[in-house]
Protein backbone atom coordinates (compact mmCIF):
# COMPACT_ATOMS: atom_id res chain seq x y z
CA UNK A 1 134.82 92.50 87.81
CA UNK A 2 132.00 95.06 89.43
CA UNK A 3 133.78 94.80 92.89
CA UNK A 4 136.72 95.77 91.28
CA UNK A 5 135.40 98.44 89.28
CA UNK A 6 133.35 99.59 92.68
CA UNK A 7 136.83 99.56 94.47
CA UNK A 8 138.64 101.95 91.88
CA UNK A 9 135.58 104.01 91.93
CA UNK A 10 135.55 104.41 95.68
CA UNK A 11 139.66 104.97 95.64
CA UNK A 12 139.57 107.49 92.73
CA UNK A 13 136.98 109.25 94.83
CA UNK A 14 138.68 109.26 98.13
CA UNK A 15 142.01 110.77 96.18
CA UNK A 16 139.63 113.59 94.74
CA UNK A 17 138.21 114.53 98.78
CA UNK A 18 142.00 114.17 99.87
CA UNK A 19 142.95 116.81 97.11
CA UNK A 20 140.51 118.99 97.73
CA UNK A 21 140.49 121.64 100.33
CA UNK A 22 139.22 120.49 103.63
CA UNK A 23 135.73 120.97 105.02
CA UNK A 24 135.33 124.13 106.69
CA UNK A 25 135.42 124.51 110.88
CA UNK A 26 132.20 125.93 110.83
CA UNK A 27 130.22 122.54 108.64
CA UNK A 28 132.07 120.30 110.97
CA UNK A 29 130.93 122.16 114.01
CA UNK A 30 127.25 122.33 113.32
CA UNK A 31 127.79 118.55 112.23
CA UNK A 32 129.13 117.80 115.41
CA UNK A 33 125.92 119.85 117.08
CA UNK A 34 123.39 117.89 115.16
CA UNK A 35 124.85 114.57 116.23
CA UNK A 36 124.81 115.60 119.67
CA UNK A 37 121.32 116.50 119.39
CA UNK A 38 119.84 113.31 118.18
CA UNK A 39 122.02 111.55 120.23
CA UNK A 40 123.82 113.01 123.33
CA UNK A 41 125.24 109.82 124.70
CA UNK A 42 127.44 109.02 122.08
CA UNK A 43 131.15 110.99 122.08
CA UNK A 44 131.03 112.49 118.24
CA UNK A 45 133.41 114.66 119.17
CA UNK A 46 135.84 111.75 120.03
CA UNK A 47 134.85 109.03 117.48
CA UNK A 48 134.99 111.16 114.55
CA UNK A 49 137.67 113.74 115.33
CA UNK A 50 138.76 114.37 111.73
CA UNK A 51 137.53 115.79 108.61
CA UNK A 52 133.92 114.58 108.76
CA UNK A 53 133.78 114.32 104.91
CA UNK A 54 136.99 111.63 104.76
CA UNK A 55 135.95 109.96 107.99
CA UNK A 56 133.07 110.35 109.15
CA UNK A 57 129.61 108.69 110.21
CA UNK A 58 127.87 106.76 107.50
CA UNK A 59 124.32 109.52 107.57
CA UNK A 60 127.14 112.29 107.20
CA UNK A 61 127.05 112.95 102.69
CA UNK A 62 129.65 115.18 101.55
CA UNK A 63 130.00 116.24 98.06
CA UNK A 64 133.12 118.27 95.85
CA UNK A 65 131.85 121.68 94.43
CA UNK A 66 134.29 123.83 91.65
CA UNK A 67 135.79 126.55 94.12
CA UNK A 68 136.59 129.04 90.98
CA UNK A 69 140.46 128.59 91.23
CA UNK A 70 141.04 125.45 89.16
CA UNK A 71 140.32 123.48 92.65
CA UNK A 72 137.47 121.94 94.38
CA UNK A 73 136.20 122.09 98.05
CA UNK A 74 134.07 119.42 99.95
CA UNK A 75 131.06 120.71 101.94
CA UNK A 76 128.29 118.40 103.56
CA UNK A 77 125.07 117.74 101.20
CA UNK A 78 123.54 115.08 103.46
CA UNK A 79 122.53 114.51 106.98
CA UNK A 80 120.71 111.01 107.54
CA UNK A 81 120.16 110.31 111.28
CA UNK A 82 117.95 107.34 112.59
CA UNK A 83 119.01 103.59 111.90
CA UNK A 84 117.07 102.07 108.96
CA UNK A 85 119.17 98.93 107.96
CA UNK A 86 122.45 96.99 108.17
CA UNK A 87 123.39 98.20 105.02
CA UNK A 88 122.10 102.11 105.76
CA UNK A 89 123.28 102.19 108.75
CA UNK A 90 123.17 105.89 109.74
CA UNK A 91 123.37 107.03 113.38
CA UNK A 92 121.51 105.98 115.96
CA UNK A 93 119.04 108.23 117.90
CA UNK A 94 119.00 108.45 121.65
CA UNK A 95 116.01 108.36 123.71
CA UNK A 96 116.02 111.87 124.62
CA UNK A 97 116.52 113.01 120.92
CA UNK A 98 115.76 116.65 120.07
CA UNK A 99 115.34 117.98 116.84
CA UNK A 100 118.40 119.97 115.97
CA UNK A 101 118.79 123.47 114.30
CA UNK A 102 120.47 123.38 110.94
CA UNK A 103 121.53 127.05 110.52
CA UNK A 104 122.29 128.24 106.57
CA UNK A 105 125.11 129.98 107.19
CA UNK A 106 126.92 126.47 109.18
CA UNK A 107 125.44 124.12 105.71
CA UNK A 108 124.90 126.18 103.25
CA UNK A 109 125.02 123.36 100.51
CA UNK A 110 122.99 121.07 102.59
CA UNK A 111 120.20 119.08 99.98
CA UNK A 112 118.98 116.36 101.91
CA UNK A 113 117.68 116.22 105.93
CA UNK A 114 116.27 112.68 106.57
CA UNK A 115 115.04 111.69 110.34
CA UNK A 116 113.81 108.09 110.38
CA UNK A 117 112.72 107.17 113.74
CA UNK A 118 114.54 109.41 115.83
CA UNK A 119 111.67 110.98 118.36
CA UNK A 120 109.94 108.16 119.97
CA UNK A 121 109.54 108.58 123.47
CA UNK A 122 108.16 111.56 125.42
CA UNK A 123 108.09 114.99 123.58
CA UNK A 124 110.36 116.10 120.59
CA UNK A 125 109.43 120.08 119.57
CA UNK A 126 109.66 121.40 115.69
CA UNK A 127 110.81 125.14 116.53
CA UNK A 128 109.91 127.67 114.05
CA UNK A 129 113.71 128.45 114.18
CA UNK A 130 113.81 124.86 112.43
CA UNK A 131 112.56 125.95 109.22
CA UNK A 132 115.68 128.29 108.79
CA UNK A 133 117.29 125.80 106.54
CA UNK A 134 119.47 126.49 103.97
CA UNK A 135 117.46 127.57 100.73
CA UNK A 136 119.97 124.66 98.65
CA UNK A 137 117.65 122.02 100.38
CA UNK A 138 115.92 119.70 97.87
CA UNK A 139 114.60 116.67 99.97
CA UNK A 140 113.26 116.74 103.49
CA UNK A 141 112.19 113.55 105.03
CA UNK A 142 110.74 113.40 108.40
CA UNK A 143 109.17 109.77 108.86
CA UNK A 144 107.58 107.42 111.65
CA UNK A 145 108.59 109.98 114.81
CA UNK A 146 105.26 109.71 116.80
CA UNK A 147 107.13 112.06 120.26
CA UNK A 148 107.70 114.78 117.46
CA UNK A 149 104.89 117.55 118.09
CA UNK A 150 104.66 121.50 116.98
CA UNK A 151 103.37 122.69 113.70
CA UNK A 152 103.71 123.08 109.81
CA UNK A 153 105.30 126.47 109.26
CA UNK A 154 105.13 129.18 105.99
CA UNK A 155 108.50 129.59 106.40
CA UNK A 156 109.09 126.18 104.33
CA UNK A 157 108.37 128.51 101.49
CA UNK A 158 112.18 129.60 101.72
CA UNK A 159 113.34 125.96 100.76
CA UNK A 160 112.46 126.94 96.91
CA UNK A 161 114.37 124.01 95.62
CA UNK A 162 112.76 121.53 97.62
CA UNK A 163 111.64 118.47 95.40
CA UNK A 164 110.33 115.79 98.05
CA UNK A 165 108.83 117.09 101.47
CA UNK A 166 107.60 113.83 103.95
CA UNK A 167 106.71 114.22 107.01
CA UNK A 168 104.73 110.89 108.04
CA UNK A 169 103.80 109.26 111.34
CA UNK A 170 103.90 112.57 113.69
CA UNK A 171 102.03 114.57 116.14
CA UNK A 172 102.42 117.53 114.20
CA UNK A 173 99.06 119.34 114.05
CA UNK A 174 97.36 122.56 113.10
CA UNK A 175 96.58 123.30 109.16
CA UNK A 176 99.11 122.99 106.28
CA UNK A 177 100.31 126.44 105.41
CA UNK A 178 98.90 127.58 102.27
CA UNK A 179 102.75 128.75 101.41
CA UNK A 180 103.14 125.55 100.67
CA UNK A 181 101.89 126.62 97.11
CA UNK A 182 104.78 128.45 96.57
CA UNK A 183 107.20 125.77 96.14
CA UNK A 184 107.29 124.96 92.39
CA UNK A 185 109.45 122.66 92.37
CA UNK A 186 107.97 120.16 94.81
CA UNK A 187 107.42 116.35 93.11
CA UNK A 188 106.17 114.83 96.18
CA UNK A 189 104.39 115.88 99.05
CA UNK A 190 103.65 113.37 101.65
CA UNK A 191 101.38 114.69 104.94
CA UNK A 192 100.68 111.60 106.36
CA UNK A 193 99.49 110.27 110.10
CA UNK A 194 100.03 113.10 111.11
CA UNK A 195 97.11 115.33 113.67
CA UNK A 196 96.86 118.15 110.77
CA UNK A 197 93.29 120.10 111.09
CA UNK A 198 91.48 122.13 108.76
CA UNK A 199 90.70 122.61 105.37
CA UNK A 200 93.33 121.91 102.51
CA UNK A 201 94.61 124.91 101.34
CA UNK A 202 93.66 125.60 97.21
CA UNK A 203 97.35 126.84 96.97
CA UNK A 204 97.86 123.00 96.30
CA UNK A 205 97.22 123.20 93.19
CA UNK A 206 99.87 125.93 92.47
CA UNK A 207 102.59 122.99 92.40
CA UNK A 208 102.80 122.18 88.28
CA UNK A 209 105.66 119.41 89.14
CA UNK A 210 103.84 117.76 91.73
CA UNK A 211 103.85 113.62 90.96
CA UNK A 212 102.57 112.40 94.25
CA UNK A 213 100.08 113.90 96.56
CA UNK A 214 99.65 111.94 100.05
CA UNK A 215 97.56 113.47 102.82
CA UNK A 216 95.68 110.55 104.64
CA UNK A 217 95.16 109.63 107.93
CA UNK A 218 95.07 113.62 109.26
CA UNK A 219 91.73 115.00 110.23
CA UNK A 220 91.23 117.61 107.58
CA UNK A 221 87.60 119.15 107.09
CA UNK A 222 85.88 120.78 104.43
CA UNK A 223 85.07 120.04 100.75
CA UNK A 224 88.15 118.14 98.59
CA UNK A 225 89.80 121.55 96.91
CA UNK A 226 89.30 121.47 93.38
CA UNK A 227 92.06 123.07 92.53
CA UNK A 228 93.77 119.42 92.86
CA UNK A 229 92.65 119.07 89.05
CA UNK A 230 95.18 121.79 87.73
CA UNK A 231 98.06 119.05 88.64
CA UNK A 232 98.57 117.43 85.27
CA UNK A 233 101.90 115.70 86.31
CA UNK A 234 100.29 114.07 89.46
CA UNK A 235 100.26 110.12 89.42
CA UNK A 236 99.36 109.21 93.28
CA UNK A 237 96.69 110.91 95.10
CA UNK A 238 95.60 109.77 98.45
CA UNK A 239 93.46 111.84 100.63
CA UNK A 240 91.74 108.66 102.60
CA UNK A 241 91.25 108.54 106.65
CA UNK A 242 90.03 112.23 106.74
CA UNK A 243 86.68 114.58 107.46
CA UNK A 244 86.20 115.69 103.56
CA UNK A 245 82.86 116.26 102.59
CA UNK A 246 80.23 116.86 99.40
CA UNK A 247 81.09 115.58 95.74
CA UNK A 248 84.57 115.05 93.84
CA UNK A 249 85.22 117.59 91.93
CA UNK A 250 84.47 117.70 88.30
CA UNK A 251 87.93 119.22 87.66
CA UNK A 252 89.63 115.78 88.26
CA UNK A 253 88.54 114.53 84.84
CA UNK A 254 91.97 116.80 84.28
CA UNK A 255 94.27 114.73 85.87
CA UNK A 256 95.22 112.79 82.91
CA UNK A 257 98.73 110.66 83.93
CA UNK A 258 96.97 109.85 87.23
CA UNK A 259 97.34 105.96 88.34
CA UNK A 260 96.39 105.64 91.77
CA UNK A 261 93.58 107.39 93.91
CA UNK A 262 92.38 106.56 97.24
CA UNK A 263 89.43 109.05 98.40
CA UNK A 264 88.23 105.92 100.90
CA UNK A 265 87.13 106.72 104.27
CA UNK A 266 85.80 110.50 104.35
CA UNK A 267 82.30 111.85 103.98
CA UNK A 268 81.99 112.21 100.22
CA UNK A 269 78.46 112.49 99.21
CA UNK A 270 77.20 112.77 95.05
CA UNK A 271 77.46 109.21 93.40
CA UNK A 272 80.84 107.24 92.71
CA UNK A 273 82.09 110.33 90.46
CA UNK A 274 81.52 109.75 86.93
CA UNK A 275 85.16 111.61 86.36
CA UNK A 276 86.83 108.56 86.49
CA UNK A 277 85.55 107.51 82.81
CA UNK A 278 88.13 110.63 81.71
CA UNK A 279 91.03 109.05 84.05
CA UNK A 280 92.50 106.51 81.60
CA UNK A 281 95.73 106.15 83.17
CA UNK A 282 94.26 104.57 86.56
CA UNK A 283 95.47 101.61 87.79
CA UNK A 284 93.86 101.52 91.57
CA UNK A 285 90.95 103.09 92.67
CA UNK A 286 90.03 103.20 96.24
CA UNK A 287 86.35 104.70 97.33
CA UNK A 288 85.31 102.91 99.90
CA UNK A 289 83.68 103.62 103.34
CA UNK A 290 82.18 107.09 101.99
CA UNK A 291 78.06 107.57 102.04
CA UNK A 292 78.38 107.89 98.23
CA UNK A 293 74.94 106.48 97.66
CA UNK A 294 73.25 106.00 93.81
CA UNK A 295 73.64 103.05 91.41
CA UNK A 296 77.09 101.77 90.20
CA UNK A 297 77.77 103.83 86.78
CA UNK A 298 78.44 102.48 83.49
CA UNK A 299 82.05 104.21 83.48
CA UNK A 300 84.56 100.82 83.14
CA UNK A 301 84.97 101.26 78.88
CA UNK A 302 87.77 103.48 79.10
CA UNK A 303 89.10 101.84 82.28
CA UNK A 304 90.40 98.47 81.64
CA UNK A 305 93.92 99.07 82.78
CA UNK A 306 92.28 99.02 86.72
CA UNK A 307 93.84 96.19 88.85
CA UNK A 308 92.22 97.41 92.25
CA UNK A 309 88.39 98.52 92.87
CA UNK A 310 87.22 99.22 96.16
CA UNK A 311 83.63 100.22 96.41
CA UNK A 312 82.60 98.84 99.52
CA UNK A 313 80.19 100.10 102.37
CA UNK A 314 79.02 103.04 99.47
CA UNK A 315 75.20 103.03 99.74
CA UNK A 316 75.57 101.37 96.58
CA UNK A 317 71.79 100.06 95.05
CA UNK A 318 70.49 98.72 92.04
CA UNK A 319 72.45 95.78 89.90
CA UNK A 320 76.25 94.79 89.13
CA UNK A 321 76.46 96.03 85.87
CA UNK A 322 77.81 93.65 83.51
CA UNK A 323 80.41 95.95 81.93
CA UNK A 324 82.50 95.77 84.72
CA UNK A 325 83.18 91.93 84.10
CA UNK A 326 83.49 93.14 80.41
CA UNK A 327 85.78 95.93 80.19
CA UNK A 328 87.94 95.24 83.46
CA UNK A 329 89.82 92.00 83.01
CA UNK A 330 92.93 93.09 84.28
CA UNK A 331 91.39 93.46 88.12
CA UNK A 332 93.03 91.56 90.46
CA UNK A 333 91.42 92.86 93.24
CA UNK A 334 87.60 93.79 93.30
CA UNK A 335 85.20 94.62 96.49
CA UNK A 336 81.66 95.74 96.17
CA UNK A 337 81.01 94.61 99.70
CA UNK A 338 78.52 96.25 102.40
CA UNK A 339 76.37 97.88 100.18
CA UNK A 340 72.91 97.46 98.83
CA UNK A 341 72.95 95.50 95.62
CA UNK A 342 70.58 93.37 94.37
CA UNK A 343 69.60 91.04 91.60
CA UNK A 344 72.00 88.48 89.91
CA UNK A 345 75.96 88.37 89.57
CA UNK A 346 76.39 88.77 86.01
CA UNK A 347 77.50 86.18 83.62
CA UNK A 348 80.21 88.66 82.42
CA UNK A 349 82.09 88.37 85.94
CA UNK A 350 83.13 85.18 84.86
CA UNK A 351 85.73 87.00 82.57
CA UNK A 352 87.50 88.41 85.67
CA UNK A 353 88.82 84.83 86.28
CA UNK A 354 91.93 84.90 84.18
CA UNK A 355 93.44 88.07 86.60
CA UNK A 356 91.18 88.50 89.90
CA UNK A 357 92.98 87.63 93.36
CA UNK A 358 90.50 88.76 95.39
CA UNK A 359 86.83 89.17 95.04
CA UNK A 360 84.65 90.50 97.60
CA UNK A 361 80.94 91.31 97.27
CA UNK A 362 79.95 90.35 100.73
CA UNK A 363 76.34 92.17 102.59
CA UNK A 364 74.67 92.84 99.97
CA UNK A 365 71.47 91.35 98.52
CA UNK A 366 72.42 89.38 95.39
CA UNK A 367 70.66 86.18 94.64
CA UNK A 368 70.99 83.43 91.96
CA UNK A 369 74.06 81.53 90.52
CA UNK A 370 77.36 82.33 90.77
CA UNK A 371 79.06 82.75 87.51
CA UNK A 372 82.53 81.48 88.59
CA UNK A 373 84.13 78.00 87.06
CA UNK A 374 84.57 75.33 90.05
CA UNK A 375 88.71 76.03 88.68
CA UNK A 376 88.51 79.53 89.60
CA UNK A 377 86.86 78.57 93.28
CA UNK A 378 89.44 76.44 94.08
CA UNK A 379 92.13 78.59 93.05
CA UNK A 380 90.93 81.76 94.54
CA UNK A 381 89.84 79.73 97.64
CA UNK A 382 89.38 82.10 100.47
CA UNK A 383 89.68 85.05 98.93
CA UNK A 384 86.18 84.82 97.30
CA UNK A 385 83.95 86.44 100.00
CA UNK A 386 80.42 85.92 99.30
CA UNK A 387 78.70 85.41 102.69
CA UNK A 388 75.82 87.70 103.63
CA UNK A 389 74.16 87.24 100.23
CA UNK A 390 71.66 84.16 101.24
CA UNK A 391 69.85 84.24 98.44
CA UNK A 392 72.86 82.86 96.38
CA UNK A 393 72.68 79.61 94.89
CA UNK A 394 75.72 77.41 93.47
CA UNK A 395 75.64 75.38 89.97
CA UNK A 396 75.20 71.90 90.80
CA UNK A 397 77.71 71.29 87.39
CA UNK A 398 80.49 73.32 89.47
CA UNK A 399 79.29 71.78 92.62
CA UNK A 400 80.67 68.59 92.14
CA UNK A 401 84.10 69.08 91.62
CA UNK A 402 84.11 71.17 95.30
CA UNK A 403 85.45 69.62 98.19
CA UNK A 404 84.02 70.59 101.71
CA UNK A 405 86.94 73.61 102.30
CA UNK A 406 86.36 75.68 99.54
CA UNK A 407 84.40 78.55 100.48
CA UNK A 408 81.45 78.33 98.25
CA UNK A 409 80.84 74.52 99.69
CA UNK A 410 78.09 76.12 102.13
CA UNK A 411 75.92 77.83 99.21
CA UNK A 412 72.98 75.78 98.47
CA UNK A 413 72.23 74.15 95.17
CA UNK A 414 70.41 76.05 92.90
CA UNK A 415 66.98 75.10 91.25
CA UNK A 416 66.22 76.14 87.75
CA UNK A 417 64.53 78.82 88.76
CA UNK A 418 67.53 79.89 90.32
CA UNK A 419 69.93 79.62 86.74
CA UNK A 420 70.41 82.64 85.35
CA UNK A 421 68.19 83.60 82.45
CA UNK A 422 70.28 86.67 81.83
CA UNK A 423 70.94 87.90 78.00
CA UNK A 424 74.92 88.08 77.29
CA UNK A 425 75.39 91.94 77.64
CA UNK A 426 75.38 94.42 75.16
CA UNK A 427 74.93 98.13 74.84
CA UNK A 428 75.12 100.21 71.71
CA UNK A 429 76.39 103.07 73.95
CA UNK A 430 79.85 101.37 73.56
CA UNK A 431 82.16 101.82 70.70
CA UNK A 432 82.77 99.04 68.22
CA UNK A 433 86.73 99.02 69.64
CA UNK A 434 85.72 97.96 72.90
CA UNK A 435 82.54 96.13 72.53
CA UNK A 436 83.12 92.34 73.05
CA UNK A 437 83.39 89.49 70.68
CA UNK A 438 80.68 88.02 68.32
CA UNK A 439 82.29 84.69 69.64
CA UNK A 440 81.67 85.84 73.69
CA UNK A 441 78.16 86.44 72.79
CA UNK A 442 78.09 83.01 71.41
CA UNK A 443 79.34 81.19 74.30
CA UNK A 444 77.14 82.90 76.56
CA UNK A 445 74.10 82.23 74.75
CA UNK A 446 75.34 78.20 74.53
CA UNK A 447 76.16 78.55 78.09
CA UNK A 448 73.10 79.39 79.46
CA UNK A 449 70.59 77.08 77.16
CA UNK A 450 73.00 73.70 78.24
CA UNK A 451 72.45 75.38 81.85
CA UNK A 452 68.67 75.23 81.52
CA UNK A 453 68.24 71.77 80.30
């Protein structure tokens, strides 16, 4: 039934491109000049020699647009060049692909320009004569072209309908123009692995639609622009792999909807920020590999929706505190590894069983038991990384039920001096909503005395 829906569909369609009037000489021609330059060796001119929008190349997207007579016209909305897939099968790019010019006045209801994998080899240019694209264009998606070089221009302030903007996996250097502010209707900008220098311009947080924000792995300087926190719509931010420097902003305790951030691998100095206690909606949280320094905050009661933590090779000091066993027990994925903690694992981890994946608290100084049930080491195997911590001791009650390839097997038995003498965890600073159970106090406490005789 929903092939033969699709088919009436697709015939309906084709009888509604037949009607119309044809696509004008000048759209096929610069179609026909774009095809040629990502791929001369391939006769377009010969394969395709009829109305591009009725028969043409798969990456070739025409649509019908009202021509004020009671009629319609056809007129190309689409060019996708670079194969991704069987079933996406646009055209191929040659080895000596060059970038081609898509003049306005040729496609002037062009939307969508999408290169995947077309400059590979030797040197592709981006012309400024490139950014001369119609002002109708709403996505432009330049990804994984490592031969394409040149530079960002201002003049993509002209493309003032432009939603998504991607250009990933270039050499493309020099700084991101600061016109970049002045398209207000941008949702995503993606920057990424690219060679782009300099500081981030403030005008990016003149983009009030902006959802996703992706700069990483560019070698951009300077402090992270505050201005980021006037983008209340943004839900992805990832400025990891660059040179930024000095403290997160305070202003990000604005960005309320925001679910993912990854800040890891810069030069950001000023504790792990205590902003994230006003980000509710986060969901991943990536710091690592910065020379944050300080203690690990009390911060986790308003952030129990986390599923990812990274916090290793911080500077961290000072204990695990036990809220973040108490409050997030939906992580799967926790790592506190390379720093400087010290002291005992907390009782409380033991409640990150029921969702954690991976655990990794590696190099640090921790000593004592670990809190985990022998269940939870033999399910998580592997992916519990405790080495470097020699001063950590395993239950001889959990011990037992180990066999010689889990990865705790090699910790030595603990003494009693060793069992944890720790007080389940409370602190009046937390509400009554989220502090835990009478009843978890009162298997801790039975816990423990059972443990010590």
């Amino acid at each position: 039934m929903d092939y033969l829906l699709r088919s009436i569909y697709c015939l309906v369609i084709c009888a509604a491109f037949a009607a119309a009037g044809g696509l004008l000489l000048a759209e096929q021609e610069a179609a026909y000049l774009a095809l040629e330059s990502i791929n001369s060796g391939v006769e377009w001119r010969v394969l395709y020699p009829d109305d591009m929008c009725l028969a043409g190349p798969h990456g070739v997207v025409c649509d019908l647009f009202p021509d004020g007579a009671d009629g319609f016209s056809t007129h190309i909305t689409e060019l996708n060049f670079g194969y991704v897939s069987d079933y996406n099968s646009n055209p191929h790019c040659g080895i000596n692909a060059s970038l081609p010019s898509l003049l306005p006045t040729s496609l002037p209801f062009l939307r969508r320009v999408f290169f995947y994998r077309c400059f590979r080899y030797g040197q592709a240019a981006i012309s400024a004569g490139f950014w001369n694209i119609s002002s109708s264009l709403e996505e432009l998606v330049i990804h994984d072209n490592p031969a394409l070089i040149g530079r960002l221009s201002g003049r993509v302030a002209g493309l003032s309908r432009l939603r998504r903007f991607i250009v990933s996996g270039t050499r493309i250097s020099g700084e991101i123009p600061p016109e970049i502010g002045q398209l207000r209707n941008l949702e995503q900008l993606v920057l990424t692995r690219n060679h782009l220098q300099g500081a981030a311009p403030a005008s990016l947080g003149d983009l009030p639609r902006l959802k996703l924000l992706d700069l990483n792995s560019n070698r951009l300087v300077g402090s992270t622009p505050p201005e980021i926190g006037r983008l209340a719509e943004l839900v992805k931010l990832d400025l990891s792999w660059n040179r930024f420097v000095g403290p997160v902003p305070a202003g990000f305790t604005e960005l309320k909807r925001l679910e993912f951030l990854d800040l890891s691998h810069n030069r950001l100095t000023g504790g792990i920020p205590t902003a994230l206690a006003e980000m509710r909606s986060l969901k991943e949280v990536y710091l690592a590999g910065n020379p944050f320094g300080g203690r690990i905050p009390e911060i986790w009661e308003n952030l129990g929706g986390l599923s990812g933590l990274g916090l290793s090779g911080l500077g961290l000091i000072g204990n695990i505190p036990p809220s973040i066993g108490l409050y997030l027990q939906n992580i799967c994925y926790l790592s506190l590894e390379g720093n400087y903690l010290v002291g005992q694992m907390p009782e409380q981890l033991r409640l990150l069983e029921r969702t954690a994946k991976e655990i990794n608290i590696e190099n640090n100084a921790l000593e004592g038991r670990i809190p985990f049930s022998a269940g939870f080491l033999a399910v998580i195997g592997g992916k519990l990384k405790l080495a470097g911590n020699t001063k950590l001791c395993l239950d001889e009650n959990v011990a037992v039920h180990l066999t010689p390839k889990d990865n705790v097997s090699n910790l030595h038995l603990c003494n009693k001096t060793e069992i944890s003498h720790l007080v389940p965890f409370y602190s009046t600073s937390f509400s009554s909503k989220a502090s835990p159970s009478p009843t978890l106090f009162v298997v801790f406490f039975f816990y423990s005395f059972f443990m010590l005789n």
